[in-house]
N, C-alpha and C. Protein backbone atom coordinates (compact mmCIF):
# COMPACT_ATOMS: atom_id res chain seq x y z
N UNK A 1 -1.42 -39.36 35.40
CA UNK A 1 -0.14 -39.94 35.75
C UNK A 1 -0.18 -40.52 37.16
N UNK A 2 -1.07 -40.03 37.87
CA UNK A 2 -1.07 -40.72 39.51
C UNK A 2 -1.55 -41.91 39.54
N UNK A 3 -2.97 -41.96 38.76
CA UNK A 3 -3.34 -43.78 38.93
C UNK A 3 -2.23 -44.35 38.15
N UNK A 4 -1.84 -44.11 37.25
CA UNK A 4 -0.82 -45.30 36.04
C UNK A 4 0.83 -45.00 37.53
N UNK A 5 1.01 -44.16 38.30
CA UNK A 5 2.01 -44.63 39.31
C UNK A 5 1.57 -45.48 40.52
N UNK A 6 0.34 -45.09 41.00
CA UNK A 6 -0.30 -45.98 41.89
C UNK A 6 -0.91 -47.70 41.11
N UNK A 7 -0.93 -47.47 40.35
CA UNK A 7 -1.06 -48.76 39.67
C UNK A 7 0.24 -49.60 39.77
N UNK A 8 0.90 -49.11 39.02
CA UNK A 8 2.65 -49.83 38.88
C UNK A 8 3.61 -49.95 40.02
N UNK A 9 2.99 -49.02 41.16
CA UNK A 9 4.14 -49.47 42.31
C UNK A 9 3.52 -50.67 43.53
N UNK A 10 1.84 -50.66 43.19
CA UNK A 10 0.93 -51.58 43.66
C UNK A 10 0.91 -52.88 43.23
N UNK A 11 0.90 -52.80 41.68
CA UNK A 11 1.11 -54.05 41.13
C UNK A 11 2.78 -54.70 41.61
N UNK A 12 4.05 -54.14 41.22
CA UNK A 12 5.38 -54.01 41.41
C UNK A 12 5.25 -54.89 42.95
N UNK A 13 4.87 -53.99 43.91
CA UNK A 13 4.82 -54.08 44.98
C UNK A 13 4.63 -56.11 45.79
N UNK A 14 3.32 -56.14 44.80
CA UNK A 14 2.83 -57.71 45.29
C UNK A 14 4.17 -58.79 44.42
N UNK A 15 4.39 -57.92 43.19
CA UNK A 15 5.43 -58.57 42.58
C UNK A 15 6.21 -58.75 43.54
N UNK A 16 7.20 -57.91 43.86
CA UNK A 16 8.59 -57.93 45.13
C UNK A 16 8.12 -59.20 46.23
N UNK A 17 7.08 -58.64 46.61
CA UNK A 17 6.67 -59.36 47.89
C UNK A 17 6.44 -61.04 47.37
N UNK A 18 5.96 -61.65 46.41
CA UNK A 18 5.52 -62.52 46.07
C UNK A 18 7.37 -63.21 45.59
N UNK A 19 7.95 -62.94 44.79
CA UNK A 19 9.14 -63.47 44.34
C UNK A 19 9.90 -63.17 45.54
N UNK A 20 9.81 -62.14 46.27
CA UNK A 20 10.73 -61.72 47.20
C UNK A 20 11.14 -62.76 48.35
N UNK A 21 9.90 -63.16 48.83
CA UNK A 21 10.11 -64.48 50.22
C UNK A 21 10.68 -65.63 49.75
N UNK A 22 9.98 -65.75 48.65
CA UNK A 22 10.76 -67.34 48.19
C UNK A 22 12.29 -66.72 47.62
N UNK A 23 13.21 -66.00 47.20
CA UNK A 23 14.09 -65.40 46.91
C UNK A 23 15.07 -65.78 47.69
N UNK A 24 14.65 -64.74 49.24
CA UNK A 24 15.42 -64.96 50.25
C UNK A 24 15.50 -66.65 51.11
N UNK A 25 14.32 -67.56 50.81
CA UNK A 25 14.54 -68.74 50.88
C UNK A 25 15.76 -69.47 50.59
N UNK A 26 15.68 -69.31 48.82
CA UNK A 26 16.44 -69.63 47.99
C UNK A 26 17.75 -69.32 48.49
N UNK A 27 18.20 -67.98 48.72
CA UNK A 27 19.85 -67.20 48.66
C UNK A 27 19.60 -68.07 49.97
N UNK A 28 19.58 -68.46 51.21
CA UNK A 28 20.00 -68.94 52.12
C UNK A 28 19.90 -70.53 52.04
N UNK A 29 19.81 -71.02 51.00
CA UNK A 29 19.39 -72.38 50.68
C UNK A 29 18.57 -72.89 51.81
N UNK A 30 17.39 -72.55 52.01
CA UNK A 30 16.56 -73.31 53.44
C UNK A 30 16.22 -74.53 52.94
N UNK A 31 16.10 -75.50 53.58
CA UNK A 31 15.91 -76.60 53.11
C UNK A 31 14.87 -76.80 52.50
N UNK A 32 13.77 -76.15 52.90
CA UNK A 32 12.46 -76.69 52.40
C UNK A 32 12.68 -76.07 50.55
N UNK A 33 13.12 -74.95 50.71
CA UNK A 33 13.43 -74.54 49.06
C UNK A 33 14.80 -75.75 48.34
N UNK A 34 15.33 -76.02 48.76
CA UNK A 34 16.39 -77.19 48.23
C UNK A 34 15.67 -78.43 48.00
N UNK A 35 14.86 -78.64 48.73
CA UNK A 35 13.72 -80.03 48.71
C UNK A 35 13.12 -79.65 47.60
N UNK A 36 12.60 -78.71 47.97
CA UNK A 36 11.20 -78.21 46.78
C UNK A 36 11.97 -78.48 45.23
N UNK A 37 13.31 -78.19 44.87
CA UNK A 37 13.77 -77.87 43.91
C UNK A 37 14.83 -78.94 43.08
N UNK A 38 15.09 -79.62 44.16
CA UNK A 38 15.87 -81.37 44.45
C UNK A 38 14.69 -82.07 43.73
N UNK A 39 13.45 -82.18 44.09
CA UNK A 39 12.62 -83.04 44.07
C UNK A 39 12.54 -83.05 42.81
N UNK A 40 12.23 -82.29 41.93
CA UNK A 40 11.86 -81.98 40.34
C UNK A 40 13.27 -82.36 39.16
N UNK A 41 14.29 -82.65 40.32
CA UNK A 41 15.18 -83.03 39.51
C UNK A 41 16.73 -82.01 39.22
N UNK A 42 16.35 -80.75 40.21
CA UNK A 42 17.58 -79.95 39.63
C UNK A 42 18.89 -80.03 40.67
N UNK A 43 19.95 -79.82 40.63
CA UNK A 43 21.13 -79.94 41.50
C UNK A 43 20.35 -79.00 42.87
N UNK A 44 21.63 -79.42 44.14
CA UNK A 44 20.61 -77.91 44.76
C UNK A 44 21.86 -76.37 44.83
N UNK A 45 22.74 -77.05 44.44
CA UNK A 45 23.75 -75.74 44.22
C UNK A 45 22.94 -74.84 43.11
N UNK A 46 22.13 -75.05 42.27
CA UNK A 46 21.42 -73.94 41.45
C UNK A 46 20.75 -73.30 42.70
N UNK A 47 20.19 -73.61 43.65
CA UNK A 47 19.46 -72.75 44.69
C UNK A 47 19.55 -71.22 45.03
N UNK A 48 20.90 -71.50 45.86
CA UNK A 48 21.34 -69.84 46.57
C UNK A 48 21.53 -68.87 45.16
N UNK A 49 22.11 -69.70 43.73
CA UNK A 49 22.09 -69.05 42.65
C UNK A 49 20.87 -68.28 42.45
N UNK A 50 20.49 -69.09 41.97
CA UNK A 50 18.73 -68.36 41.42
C UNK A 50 18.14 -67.56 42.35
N UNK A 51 17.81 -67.81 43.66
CA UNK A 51 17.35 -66.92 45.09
C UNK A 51 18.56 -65.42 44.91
N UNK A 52 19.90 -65.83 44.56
CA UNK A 52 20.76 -64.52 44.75
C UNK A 52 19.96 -63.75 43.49
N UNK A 53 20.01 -64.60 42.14
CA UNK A 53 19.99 -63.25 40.96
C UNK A 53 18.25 -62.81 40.90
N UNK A 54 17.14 -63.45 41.48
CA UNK A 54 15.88 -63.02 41.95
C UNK A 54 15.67 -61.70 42.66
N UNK A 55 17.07 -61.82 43.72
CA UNK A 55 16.78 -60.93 44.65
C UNK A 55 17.48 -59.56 44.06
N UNK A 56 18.68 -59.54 43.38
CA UNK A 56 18.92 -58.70 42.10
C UNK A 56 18.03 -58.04 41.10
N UNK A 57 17.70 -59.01 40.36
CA UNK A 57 16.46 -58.62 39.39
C UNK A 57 15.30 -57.57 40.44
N UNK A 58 14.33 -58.42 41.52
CA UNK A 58 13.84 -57.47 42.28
C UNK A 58 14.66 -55.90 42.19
N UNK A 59 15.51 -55.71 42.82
CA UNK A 59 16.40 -54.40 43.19
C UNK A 59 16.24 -53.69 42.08
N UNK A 60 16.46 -54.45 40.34
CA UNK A 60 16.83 -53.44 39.27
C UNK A 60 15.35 -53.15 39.44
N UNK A 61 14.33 -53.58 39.62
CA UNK A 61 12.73 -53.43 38.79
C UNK A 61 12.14 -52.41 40.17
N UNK A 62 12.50 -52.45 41.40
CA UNK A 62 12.10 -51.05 42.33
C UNK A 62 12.99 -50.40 41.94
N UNK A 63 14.31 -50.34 41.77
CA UNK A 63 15.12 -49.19 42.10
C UNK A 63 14.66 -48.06 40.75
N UNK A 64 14.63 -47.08 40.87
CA UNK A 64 14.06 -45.65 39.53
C UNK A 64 15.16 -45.49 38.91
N UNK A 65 15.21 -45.15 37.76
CA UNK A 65 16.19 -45.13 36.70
C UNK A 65 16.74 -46.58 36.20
N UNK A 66 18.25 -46.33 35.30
CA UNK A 66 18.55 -47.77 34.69
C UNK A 66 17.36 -48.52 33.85
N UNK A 67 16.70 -47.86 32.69
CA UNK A 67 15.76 -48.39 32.26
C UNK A 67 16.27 -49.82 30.98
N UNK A 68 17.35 -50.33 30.95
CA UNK A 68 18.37 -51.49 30.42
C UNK A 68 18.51 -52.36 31.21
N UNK A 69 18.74 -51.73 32.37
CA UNK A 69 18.94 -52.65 33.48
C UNK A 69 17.67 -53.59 33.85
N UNK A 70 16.58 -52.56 33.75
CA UNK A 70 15.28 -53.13 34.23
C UNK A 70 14.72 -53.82 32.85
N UNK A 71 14.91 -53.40 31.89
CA UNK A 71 14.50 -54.77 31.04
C UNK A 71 14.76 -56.16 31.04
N UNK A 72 16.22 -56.40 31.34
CA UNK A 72 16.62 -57.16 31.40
C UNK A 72 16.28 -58.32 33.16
N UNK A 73 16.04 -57.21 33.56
CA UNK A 73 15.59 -57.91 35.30
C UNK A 73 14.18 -58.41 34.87
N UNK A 74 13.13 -57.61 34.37
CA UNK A 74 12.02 -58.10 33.69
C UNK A 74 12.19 -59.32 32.93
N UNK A 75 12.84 -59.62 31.78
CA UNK A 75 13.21 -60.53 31.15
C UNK A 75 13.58 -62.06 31.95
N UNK A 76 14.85 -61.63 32.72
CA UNK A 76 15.37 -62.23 33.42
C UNK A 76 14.65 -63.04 34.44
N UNK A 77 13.49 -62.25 35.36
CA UNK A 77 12.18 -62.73 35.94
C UNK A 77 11.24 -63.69 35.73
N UNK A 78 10.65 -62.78 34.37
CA UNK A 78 9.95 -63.96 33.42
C UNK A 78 10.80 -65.28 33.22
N UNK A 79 11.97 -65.16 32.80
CA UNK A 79 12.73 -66.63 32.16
C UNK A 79 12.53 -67.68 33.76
N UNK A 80 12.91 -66.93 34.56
CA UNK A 80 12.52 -67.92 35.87
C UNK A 80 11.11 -68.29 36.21
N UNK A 81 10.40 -67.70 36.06
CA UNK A 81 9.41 -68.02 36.13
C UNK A 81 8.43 -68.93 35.15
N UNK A 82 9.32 -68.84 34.02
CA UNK A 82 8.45 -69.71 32.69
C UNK A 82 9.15 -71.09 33.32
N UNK A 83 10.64 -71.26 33.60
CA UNK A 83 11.35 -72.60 33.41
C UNK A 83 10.76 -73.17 34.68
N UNK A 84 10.38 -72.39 35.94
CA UNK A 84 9.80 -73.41 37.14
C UNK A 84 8.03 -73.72 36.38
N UNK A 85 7.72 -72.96 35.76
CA UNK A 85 6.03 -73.47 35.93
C UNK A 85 6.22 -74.72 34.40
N UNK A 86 7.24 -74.24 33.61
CA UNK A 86 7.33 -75.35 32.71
C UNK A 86 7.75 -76.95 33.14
N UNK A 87 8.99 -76.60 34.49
CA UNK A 87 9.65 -77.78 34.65
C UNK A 87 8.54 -78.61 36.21
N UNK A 88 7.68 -77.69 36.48
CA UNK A 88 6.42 -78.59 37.58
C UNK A 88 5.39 -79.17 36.33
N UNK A 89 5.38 -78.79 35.31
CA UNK A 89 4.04 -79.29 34.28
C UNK A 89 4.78 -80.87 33.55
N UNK A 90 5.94 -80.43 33.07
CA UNK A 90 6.72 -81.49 32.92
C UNK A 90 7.31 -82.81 33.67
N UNK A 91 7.00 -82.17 35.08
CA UNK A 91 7.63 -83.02 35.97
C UNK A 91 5.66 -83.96 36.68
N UNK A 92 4.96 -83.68 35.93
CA UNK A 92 3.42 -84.08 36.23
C UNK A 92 3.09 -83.40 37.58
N UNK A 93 3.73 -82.34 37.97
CA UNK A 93 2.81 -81.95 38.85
C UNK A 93 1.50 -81.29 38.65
N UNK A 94 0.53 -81.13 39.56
CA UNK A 94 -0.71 -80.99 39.30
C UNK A 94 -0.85 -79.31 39.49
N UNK A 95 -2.35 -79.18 38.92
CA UNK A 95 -2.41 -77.30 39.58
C UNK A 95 -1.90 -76.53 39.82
N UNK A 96 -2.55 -77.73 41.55
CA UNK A 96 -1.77 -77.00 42.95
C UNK A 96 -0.29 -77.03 42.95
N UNK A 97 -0.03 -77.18 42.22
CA UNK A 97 1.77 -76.77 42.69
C UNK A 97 2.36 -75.77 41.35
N UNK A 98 1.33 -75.54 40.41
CA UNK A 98 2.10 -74.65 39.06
C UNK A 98 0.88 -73.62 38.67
N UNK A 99 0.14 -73.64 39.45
CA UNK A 99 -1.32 -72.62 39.56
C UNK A 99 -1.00 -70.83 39.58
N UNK A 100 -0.46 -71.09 40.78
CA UNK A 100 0.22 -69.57 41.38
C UNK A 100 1.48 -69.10 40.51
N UNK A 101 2.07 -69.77 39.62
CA UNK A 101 3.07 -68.90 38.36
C UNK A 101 2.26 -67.90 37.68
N UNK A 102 0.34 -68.64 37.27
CA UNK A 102 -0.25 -67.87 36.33
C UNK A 102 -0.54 -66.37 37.19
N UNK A 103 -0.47 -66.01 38.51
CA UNK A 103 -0.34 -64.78 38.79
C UNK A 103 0.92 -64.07 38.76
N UNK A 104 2.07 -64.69 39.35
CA UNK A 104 3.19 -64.04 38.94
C UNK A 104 3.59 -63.82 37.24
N UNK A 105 3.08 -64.24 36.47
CA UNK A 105 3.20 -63.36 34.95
C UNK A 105 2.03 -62.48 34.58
N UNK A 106 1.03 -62.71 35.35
CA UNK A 106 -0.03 -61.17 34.90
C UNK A 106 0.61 -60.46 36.15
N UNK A 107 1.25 -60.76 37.30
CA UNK A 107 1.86 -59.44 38.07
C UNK A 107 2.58 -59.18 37.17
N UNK A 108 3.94 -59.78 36.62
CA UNK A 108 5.18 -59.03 35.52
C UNK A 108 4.76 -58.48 34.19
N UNK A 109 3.20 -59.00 33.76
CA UNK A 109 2.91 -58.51 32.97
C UNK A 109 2.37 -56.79 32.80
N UNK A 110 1.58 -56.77 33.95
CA UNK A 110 1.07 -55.45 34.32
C UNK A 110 2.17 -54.58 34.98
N UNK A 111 3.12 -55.27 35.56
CA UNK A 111 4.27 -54.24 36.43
C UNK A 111 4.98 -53.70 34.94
N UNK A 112 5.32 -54.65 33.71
CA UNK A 112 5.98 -54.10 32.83
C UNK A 112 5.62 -52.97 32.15
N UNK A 113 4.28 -53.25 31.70
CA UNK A 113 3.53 -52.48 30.78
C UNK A 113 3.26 -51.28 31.26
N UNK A 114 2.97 -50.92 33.18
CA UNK A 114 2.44 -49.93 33.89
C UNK A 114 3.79 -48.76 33.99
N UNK A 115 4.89 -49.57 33.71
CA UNK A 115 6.05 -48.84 33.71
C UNK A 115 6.81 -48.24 32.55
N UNK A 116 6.35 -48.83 31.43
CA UNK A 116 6.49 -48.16 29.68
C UNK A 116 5.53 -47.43 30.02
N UNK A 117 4.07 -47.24 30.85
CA UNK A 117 3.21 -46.31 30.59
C UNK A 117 3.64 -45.18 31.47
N UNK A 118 4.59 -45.86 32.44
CA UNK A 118 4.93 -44.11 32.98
C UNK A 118 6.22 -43.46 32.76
N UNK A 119 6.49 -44.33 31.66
CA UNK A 119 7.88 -43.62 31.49
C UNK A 119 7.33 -42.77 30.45
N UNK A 120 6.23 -43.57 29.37
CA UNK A 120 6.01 -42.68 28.31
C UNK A 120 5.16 -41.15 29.08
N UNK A 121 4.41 -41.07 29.93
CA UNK A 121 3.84 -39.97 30.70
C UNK A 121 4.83 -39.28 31.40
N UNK A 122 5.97 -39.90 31.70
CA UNK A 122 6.99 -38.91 32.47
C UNK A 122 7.81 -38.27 31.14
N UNK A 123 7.82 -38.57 30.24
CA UNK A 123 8.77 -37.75 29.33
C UNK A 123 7.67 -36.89 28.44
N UNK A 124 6.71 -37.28 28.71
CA UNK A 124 5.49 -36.34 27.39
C UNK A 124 5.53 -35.05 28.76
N UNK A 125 5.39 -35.50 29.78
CA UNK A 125 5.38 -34.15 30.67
C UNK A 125 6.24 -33.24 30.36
N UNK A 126 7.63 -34.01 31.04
CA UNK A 126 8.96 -33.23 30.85
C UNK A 126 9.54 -32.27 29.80
């Protein structure tokens, strides 16, 4: 049970940190995130939106317990993350600009799975 927790709060961890900066970008609409997001075609009032419910989702997926809550922040994660790496592929950007999504879904992938594995080890204990 210690590596499968040191696994999931490690993996989790780069998760937070990785969605987390650009998040707080977003909720303060900095310009360079309004540019970034203008450019591809979207309003920029979606901005502080998406940066606010990012930084939400984060909160449900550290905070312990609420295991509904955190599906749905999982879910919710992924859906942001599929529609930006879908709408840079669509929009012809190259790689370098839709490259780094393919780590943020093996991070959500492994943060999810590492956390069904310790819930199922925390209740076979209990």
């Amino acid at each position: 049970m210690k590596k499968t927790k040191i696994i999931f709060w490690v993996v989790t961890g780069l998760l937070a940190v990785m969605l987390g900066i650009g998040s707080v970008y977003d909720a303060i609409s900095a310009p360079e995130a309004v540019e970034h997001v203008t450019r591809i075609g979207y309003p920029a009032y979606i901005v502080p939106f998406l940066g606010f419910a990012k930084i939400l989702g984060l909160i449900a997926i550290l905070v312990p317990g609420y295991p509904r809550i955190k599906e749905w922040a999982y879910a919710g994660i992924f859906y942001d993350l599929l529609g930006a790496f879908y709408s840079h592929i669509a929009f012809g950007d190259g790689p370098d600009m839709w490259a780094g999504f393919i780590i943020g879904f093996a991070l959500i992938a492994v943060s999810y799975i590492y956390h069904h594995k310790l819930q199922r080890e925390t209740f076979a204990v209990a």
